[in-house]
C-alpha atoms as a PDB file:
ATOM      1  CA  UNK A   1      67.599 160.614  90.819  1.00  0.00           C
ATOM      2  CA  UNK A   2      65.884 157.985  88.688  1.00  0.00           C
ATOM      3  CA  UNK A   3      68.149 156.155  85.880  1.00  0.00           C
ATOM      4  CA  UNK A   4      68.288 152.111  79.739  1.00  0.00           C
ATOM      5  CA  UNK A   5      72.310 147.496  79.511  1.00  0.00           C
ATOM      6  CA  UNK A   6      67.703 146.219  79.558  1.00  0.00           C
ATOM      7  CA  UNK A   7      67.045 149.320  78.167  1.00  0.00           C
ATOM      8  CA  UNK A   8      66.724 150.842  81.442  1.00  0.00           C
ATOM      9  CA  UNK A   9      63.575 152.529  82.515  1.00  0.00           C
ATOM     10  CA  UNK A  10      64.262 155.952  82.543  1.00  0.00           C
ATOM     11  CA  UNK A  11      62.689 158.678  84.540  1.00  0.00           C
ATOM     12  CA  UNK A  12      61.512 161.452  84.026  1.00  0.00           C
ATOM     13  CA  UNK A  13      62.133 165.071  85.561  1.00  0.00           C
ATOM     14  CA  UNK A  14      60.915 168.397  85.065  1.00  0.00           C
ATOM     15  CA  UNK A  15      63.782 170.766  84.259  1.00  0.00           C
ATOM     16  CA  UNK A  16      62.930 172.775  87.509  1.00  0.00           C
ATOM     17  CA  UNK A  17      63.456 170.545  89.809  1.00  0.00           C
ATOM     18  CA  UNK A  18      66.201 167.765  90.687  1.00  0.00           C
ATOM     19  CA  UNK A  19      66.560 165.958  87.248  1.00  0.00           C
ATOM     20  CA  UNK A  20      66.077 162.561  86.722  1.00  0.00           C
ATOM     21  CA  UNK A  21      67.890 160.135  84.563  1.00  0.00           C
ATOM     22  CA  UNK A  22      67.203 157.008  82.972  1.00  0.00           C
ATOM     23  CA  UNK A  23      67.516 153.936  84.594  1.00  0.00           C
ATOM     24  CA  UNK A  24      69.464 151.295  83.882  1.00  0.00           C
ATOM     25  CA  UNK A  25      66.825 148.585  82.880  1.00  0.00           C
ATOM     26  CA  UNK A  26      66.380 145.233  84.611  1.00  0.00           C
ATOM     27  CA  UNK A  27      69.474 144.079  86.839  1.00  0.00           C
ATOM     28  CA  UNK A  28      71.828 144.200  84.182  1.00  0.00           C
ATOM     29  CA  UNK A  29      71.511 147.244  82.182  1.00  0.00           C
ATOM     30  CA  UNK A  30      68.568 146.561  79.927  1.00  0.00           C
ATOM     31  CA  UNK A  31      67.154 149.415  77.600  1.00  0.00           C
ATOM     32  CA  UNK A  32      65.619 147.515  80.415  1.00  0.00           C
ATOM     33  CA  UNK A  33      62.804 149.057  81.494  1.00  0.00           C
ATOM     34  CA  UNK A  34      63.831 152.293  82.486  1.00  0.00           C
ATOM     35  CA  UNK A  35      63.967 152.563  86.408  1.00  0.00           C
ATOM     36  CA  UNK A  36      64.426 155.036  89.857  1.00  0.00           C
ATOM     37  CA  UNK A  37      67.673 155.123  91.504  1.00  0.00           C
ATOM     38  CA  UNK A  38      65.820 152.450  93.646  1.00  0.00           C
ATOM     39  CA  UNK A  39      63.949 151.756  90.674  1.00  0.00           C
ATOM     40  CA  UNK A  40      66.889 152.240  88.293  1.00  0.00           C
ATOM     41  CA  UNK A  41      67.639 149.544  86.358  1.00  0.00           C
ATOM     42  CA  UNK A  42      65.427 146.557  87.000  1.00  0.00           C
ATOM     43  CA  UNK A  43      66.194 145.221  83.531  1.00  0.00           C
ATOM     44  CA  UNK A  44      69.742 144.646  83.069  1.00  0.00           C
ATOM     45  CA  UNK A  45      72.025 147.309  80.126  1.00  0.00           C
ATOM     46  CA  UNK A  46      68.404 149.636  76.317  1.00  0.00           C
ATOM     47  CA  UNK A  47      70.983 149.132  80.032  1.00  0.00           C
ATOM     48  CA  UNK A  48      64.313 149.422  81.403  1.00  0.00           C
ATOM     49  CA  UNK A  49      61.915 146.295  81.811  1.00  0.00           C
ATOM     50  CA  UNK A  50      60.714 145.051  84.742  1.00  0.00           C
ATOM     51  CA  UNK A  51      62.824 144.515  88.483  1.00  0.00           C
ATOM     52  CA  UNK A  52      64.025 141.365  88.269  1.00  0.00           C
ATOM     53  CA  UNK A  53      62.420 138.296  89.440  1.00  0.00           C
ATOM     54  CA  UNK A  54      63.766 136.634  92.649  1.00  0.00           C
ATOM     55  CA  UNK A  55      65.860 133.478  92.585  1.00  0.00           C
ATOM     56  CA  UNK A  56      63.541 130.437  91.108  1.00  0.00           C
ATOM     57  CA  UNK A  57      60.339 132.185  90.732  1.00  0.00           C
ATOM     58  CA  UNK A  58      60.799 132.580  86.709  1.00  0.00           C
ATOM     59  CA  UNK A  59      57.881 131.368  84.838  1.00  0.00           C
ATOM     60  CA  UNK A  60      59.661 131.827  81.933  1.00  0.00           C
ATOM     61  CA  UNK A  61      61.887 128.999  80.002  1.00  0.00           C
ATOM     62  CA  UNK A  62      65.789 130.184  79.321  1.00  0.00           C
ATOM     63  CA  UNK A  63      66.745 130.239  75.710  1.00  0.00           C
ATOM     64  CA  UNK A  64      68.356 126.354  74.826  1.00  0.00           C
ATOM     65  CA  UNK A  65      71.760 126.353  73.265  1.00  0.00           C
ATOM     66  CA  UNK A  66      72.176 123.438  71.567  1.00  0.00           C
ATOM     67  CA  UNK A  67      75.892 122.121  71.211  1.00  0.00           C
ATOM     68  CA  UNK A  68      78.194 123.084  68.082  1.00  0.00           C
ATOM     69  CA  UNK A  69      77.973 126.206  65.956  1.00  0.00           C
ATOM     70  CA  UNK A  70      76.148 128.855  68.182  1.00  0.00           C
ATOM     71  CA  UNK A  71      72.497 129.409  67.027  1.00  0.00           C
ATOM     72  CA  UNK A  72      70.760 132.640  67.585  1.00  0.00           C
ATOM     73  CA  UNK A  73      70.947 134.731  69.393  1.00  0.00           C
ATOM     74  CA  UNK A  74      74.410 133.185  70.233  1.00  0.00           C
ATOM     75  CA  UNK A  75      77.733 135.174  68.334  1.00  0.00           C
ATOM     76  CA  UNK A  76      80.762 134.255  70.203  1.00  0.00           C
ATOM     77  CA  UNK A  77      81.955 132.980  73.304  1.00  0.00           C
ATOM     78  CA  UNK A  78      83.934 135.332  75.438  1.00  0.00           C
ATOM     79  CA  UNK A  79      84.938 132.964  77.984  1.00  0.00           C
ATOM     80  CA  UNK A  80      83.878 131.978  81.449  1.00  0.00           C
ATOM     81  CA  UNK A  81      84.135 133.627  84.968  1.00  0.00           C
ATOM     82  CA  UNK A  82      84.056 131.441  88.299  1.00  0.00           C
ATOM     83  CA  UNK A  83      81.665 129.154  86.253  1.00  0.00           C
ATOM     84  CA  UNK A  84      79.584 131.687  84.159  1.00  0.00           C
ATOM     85  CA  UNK A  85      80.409 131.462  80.634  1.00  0.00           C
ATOM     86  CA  UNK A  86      80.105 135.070  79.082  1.00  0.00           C
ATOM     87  CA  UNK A  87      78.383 135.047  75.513  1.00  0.00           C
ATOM     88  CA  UNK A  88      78.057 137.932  72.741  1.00  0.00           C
ATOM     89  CA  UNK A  89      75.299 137.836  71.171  1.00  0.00           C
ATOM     90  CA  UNK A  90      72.822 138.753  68.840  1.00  0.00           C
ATOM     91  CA  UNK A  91      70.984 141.806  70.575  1.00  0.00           C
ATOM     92  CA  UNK A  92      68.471 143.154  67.922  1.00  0.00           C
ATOM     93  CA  UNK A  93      67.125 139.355  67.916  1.00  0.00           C
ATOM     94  CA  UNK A  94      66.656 139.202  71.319  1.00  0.00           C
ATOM     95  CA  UNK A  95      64.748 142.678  71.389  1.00  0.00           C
ATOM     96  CA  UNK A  96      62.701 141.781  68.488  1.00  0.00           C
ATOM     97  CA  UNK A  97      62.396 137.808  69.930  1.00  0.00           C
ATOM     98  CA  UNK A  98      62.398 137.649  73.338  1.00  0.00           C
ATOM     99  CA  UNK A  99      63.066 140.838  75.296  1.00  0.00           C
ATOM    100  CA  UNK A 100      62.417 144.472  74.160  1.00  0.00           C
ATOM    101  CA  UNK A 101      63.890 145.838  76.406  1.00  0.00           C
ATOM    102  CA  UNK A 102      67.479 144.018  76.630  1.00  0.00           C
ATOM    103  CA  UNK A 103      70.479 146.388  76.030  1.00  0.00           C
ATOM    104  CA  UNK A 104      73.761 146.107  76.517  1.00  0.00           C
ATOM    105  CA  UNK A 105      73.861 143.191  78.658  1.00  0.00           C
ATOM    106  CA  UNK A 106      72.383 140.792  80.957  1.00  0.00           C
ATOM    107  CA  UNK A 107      71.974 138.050  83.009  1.00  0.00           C
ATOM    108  CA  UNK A 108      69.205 134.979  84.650  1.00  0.00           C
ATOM    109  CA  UNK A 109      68.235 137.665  87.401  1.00  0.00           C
ATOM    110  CA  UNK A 110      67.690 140.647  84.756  1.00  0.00           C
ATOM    111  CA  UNK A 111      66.169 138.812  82.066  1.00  0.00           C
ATOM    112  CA  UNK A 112      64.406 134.755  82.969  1.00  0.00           C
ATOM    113  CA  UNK A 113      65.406 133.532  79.496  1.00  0.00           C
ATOM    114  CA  UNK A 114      69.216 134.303  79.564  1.00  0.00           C
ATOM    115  CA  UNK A 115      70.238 130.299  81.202  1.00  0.00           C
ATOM    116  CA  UNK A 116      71.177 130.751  85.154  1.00  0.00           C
ATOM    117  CA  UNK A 117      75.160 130.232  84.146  1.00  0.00           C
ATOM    118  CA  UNK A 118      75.429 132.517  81.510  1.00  0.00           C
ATOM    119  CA  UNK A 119      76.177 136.511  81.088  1.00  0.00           C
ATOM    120  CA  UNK A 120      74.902 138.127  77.718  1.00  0.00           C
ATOM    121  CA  UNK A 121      76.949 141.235  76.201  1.00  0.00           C
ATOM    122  CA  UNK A 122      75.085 142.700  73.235  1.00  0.00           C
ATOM    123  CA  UNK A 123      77.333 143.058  70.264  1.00  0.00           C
ATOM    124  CA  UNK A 124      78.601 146.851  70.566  1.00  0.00           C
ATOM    125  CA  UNK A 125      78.814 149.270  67.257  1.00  0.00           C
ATOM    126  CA  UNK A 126      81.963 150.065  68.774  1.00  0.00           C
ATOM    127  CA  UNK A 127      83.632 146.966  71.118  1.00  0.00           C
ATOM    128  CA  UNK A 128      85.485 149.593  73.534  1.00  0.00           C
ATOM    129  CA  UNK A 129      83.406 149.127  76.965  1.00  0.00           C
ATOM    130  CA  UNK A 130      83.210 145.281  77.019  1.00  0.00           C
ATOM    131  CA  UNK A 131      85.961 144.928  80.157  1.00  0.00           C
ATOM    132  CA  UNK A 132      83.607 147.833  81.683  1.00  0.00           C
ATOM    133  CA  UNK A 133      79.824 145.665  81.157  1.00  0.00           C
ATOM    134  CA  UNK A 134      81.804 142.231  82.607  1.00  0.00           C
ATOM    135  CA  UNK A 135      82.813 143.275  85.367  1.00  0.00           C
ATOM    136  CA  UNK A 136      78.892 145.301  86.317  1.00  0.00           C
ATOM    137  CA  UNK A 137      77.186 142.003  85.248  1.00  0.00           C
ATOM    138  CA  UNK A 138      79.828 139.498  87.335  1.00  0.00           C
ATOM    139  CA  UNK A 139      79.570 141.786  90.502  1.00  0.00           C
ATOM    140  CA  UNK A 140      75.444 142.483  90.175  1.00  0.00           C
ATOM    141  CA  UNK A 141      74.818 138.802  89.639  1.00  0.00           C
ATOM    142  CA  UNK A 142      76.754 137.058  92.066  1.00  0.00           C
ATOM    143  CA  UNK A 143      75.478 139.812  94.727  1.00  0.00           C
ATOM    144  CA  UNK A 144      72.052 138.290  93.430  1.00  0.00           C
ATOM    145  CA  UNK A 145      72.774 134.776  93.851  1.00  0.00           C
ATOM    146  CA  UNK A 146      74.163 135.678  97.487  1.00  0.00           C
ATOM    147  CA  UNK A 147      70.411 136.944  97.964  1.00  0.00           C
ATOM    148  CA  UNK A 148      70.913 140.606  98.041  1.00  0.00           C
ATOM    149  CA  UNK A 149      68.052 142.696  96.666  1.00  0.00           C
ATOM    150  CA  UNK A 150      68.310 144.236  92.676  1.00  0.00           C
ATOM    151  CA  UNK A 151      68.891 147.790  94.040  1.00  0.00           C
ATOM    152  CA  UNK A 152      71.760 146.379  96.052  1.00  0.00           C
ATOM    153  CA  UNK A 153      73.302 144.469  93.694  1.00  0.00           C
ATOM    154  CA  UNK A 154      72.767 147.265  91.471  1.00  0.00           C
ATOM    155  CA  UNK A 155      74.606 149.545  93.436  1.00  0.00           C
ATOM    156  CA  UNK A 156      77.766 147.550  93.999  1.00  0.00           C
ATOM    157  CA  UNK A 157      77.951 147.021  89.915  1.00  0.00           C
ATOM    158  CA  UNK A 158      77.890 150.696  89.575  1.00  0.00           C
ATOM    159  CA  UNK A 159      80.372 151.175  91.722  1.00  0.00           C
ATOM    160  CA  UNK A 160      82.897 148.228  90.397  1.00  0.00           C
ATOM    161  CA  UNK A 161      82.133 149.544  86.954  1.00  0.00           C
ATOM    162  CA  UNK A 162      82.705 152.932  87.969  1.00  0.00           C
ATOM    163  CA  UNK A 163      85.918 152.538  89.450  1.00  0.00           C
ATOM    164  CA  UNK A 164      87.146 150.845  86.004  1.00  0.00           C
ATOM    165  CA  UNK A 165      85.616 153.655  84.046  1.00  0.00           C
ATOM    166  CA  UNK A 166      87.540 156.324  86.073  1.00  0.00           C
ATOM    167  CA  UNK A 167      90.944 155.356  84.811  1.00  0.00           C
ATOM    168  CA  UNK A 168      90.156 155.174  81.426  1.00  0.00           C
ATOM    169  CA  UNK A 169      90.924 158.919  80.841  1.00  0.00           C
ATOM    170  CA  UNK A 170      87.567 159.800  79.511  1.00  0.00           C
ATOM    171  CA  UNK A 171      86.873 162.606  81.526  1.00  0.00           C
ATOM    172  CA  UNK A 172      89.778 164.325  80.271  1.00  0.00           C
ATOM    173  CA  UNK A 173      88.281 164.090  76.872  1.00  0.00           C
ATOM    174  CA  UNK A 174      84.456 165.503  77.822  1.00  0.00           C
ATOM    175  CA  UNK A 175      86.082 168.144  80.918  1.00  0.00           C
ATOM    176  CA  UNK A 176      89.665 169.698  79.399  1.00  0.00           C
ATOM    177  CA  UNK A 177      91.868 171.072  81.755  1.00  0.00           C
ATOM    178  CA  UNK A 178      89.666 170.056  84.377  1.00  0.00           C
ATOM    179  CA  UNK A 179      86.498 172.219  83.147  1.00  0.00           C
ATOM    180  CA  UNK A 180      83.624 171.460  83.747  1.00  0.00           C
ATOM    181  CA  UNK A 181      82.336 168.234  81.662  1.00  0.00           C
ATOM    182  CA  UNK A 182      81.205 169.977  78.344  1.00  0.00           C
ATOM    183  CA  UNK A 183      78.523 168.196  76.252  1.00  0.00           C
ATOM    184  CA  UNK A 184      79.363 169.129  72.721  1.00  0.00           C
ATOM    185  CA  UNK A 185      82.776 167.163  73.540  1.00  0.00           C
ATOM    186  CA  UNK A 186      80.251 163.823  72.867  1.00  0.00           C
ATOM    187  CA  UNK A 187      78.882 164.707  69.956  1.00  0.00           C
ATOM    188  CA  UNK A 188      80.024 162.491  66.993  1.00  0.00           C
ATOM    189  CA  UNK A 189      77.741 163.635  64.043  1.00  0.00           C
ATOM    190  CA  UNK A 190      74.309 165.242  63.435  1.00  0.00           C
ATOM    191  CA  UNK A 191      71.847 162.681  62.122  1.00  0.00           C
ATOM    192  CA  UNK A 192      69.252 165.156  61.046  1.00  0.00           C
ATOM    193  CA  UNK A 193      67.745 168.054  62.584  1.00  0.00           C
ATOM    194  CA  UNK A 194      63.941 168.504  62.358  1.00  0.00           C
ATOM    195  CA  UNK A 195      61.512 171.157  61.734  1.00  0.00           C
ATOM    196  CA  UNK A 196      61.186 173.369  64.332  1.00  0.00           C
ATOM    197  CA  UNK A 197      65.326 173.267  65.536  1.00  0.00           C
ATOM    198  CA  UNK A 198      65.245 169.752  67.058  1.00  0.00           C
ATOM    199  CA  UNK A 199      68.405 168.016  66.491  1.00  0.00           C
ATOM    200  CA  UNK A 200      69.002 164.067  66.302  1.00  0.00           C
ATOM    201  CA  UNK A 201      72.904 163.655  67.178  1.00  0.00           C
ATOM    202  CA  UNK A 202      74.919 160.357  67.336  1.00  0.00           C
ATOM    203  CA  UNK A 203      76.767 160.982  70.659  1.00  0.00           C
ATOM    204  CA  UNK A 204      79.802 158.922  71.889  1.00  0.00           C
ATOM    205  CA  UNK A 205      78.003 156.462  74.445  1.00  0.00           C
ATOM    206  CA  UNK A 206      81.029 155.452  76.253  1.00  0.00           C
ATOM    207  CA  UNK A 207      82.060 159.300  77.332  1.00  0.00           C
ATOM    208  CA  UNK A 208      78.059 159.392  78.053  1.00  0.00           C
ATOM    209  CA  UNK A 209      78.365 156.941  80.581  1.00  0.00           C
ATOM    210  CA  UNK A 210      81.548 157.649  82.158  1.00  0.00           C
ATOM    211  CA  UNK A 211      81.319 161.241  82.081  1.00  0.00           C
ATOM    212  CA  UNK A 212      77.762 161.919  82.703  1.00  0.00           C
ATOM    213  CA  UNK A 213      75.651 159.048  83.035  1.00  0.00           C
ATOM    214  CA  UNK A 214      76.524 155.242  84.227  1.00  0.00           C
ATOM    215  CA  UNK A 215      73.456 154.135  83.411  1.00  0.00           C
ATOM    216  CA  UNK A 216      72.643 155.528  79.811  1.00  0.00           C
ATOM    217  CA  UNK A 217      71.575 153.205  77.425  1.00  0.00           C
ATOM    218  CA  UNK A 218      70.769 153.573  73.843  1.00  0.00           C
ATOM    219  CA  UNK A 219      69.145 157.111  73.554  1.00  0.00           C
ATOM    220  CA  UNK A 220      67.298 160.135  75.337  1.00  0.00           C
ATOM    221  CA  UNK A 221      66.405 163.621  75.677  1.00  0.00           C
ATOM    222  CA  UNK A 222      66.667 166.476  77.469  1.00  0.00           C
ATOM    223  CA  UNK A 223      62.950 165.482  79.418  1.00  0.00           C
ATOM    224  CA  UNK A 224      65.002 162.537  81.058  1.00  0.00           C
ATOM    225  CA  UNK A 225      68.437 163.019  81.132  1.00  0.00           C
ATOM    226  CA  UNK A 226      69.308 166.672  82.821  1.00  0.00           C
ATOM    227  CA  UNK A 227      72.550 166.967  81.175  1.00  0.00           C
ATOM    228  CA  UNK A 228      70.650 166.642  77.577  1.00  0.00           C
ATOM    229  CA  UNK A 229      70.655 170.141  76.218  1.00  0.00           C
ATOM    230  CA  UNK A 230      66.999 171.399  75.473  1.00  0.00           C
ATOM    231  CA  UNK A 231      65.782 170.436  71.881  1.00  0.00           C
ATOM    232  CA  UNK A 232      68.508 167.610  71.257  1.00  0.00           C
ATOM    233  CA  UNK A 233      68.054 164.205  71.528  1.00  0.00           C
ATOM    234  CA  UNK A 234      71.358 161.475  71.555  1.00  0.00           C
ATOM    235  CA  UNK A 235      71.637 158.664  70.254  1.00  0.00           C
ATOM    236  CA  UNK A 236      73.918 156.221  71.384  1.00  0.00           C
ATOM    237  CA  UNK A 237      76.793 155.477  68.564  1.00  0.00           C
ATOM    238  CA  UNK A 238      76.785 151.430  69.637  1.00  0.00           C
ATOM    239  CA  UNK A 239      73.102 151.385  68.377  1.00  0.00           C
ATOM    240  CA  UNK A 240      73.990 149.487  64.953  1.00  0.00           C
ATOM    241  CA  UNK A 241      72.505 151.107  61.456  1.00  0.00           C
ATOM    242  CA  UNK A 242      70.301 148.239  61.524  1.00  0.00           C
ATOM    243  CA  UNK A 243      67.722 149.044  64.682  1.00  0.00           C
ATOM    244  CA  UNK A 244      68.697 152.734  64.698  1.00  0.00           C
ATOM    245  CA  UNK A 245      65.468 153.846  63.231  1.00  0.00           C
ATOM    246  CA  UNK A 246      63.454 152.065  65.761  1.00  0.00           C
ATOM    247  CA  UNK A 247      65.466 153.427  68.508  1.00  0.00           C
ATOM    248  CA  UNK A 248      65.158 157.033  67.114  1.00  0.00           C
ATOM    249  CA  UNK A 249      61.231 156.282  66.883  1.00  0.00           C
ATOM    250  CA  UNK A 250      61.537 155.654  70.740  1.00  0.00           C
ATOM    251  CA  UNK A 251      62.904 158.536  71.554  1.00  0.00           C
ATOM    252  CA  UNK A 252      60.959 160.559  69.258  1.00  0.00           C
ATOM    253  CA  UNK A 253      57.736 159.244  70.314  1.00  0.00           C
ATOM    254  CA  UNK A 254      58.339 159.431  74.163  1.00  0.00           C
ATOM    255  CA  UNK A 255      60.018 162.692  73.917  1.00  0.00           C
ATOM    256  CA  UNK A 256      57.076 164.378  71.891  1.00  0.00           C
ATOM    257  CA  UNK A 257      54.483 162.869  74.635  1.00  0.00           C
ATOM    258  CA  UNK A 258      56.565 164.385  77.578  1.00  0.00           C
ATOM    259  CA  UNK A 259      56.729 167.982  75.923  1.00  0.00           C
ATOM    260  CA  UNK A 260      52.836 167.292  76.099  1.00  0.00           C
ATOM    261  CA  UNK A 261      52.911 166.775  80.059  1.00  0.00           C
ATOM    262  CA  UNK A 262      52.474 162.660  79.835  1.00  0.00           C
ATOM    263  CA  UNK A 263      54.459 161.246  82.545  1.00  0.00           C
ATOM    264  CA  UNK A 264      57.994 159.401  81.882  1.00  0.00           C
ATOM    265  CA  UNK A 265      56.604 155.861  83.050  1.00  0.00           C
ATOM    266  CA  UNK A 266      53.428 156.690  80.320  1.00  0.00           C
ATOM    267  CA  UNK A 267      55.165 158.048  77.556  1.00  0.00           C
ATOM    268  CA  UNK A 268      58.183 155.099  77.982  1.00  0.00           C
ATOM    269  CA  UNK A 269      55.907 152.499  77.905  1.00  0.00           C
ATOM    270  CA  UNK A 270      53.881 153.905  74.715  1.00  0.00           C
ATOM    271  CA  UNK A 271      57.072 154.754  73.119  1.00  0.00           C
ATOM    272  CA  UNK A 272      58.328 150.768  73.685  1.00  0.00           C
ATOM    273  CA  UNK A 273      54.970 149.481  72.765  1.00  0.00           C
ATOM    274  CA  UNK A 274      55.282 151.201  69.221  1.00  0.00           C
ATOM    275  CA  UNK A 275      58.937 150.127  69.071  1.00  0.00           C
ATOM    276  CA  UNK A 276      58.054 146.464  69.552  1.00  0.00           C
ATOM    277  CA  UNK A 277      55.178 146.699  66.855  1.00  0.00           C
ATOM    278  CA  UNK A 278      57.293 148.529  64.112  1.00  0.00           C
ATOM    279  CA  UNK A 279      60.148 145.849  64.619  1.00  0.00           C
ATOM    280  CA  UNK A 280      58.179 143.207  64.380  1.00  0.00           C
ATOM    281  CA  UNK A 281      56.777 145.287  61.173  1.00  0.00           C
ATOM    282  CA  UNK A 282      59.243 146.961  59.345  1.00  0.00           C
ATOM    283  CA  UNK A 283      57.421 148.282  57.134  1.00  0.00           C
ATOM    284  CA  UNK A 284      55.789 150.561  59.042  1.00  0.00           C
ATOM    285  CA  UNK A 285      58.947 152.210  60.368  1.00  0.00           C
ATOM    286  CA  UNK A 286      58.894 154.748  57.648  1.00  0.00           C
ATOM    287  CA  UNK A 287      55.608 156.395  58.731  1.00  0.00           C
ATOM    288  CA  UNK A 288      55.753 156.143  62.524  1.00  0.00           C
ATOM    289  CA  UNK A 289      59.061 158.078  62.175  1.00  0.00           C
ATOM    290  CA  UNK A 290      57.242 160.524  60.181  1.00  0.00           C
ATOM    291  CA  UNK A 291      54.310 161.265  62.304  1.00  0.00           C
ATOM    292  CA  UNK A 292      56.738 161.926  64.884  1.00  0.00           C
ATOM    293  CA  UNK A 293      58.139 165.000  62.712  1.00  0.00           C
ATOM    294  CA  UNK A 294      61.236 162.963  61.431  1.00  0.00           C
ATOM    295  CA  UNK A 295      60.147 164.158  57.797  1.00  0.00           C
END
């Protein structure tokens, strides 16, 4: 089953058959270019873009941080592990700047421009899974670095973050009295819903990804993620007010071209393409949104 913090590439699945779910972009979860289980992820955590490149063949320059005050897209420092100092920073600039597809986090392996000894968490609406996106990006880059392949290194992140994730007591909260997991229980509020019974809802992205997805980043819809119920499509709550409306065009967009028959890969990469263009023009946000039926 394919798996956006790159935004992951997701995949797509027809509702028949064995779903498939959006991957967790480049190595790292990037809205990264959303990716195949051994596809899944080649971006790094909107968590996809591309598989990442192997050790020293980036062509690209990593972002300079010059010393004092931290410069964009540079917020805080979280500290350093074995050597590899952990930053949080800016993520709508480096989706609008230098990566689209970067999501929740990253490192040198998911995304050239992040610097070789640095980790990059994207600042979260809500700062509850930061322990959880450490410990994936430490374990998927130093598996990297030891020259194991991305889908590898993927793996064994998963797995770390995974077994973090399953003593939270998360899954009590989506599966009660050890139901099955119910997806209303991640609902937090409907954003709007559209003509024709589509409805936009702000989910909890933290019981998304423990309970039902790892690997979800940012948004989706039922034409990518199995567990989406038909005619909804989530939106993760740690997308800030600011880039919400381009993330909601994504969805939109991609989601309208797969109800047509367009394949995921075709539909995600026309869906990022008018992302990129309406960030980079804001004022054009208004109308894409409503020739996708958002008015």
């Amino acid at each position: 089953m394919p798996a956006k913090k790159k935004r992951v590439a997701k995949k797509a699945v027809s509702r028949s058959k064995a779903p498939k779910k959006k991957a967790a972009a480049k190595a790292g979860r990037v809205r990264s270019a959303r990716v195949a289980p051994a596809t899944r992820g080649a971006s790094g955590g909107k968590r996809g873009a591309t598989k990442p490149k192997p050790i020293g063949t980036s062509a690209r320059q990593p972002v300079q941080r010059r010393a004092g005050a931290p410069v964009p897209p540079y917020l805080h420092f979280v500290g350093a592990r074995h050597g590899v100092k952990i930053w949080i920073v800016d993520g709508a600039y480096v989706r609008k700047n230098i990566d689209e597809e970067f999501s929740n986090f990253g490192h040198h392996f998911s995304i050239p421009e992040i610097p070789l000894d640095e980790i990059w968490l994207d600042r979260e609406g809500h700062p509850d899974e930061q322990r959880f996106f450490i410990a994936h990006a430490v374990v998927e880059r130093r598996a990297m670095v030891e020259g194991k392949s991305y889908d590898t290194a993927r793996e064994l992140a998963c797995e770390a973050e995974y077994r973090l994730r399953e003593h939270s007591g998360d899954l009590r909260r989506v599966a009660p009295s050890r139901s099955l997991p119910q997806a209303d229980r991640v609902h937090v509020r409907l954003r709007k819903e559209l003509a024709g019974g589509l409805a936009v809802w702000i989910v909890n992205g933290r019981l998304v990804r423990t309970v039902f997805d790892i690997e979800f980043t940012e948004g989706g819809h039922e034409y990518v993620y199995e567990f989406v119920p038909h005619a909804q499509v989530w939106i993760d709550d740690d997308v800030t007010e600011q880039e919400i409306g381009y993330v909601i065009l994504h969805e939109l967009h991609e989601r309208n071209l797969m109800a047509k028959g367009m394949t995921y890969d075709a539909a995600h990469e026309s869906a990022s393409k008018i992302e990129l263009h309406c960030r980079r023009h804001p004022h054009l946000l208004h109308e894409a949104l409503a020739n996708e039926g958002w008015e």
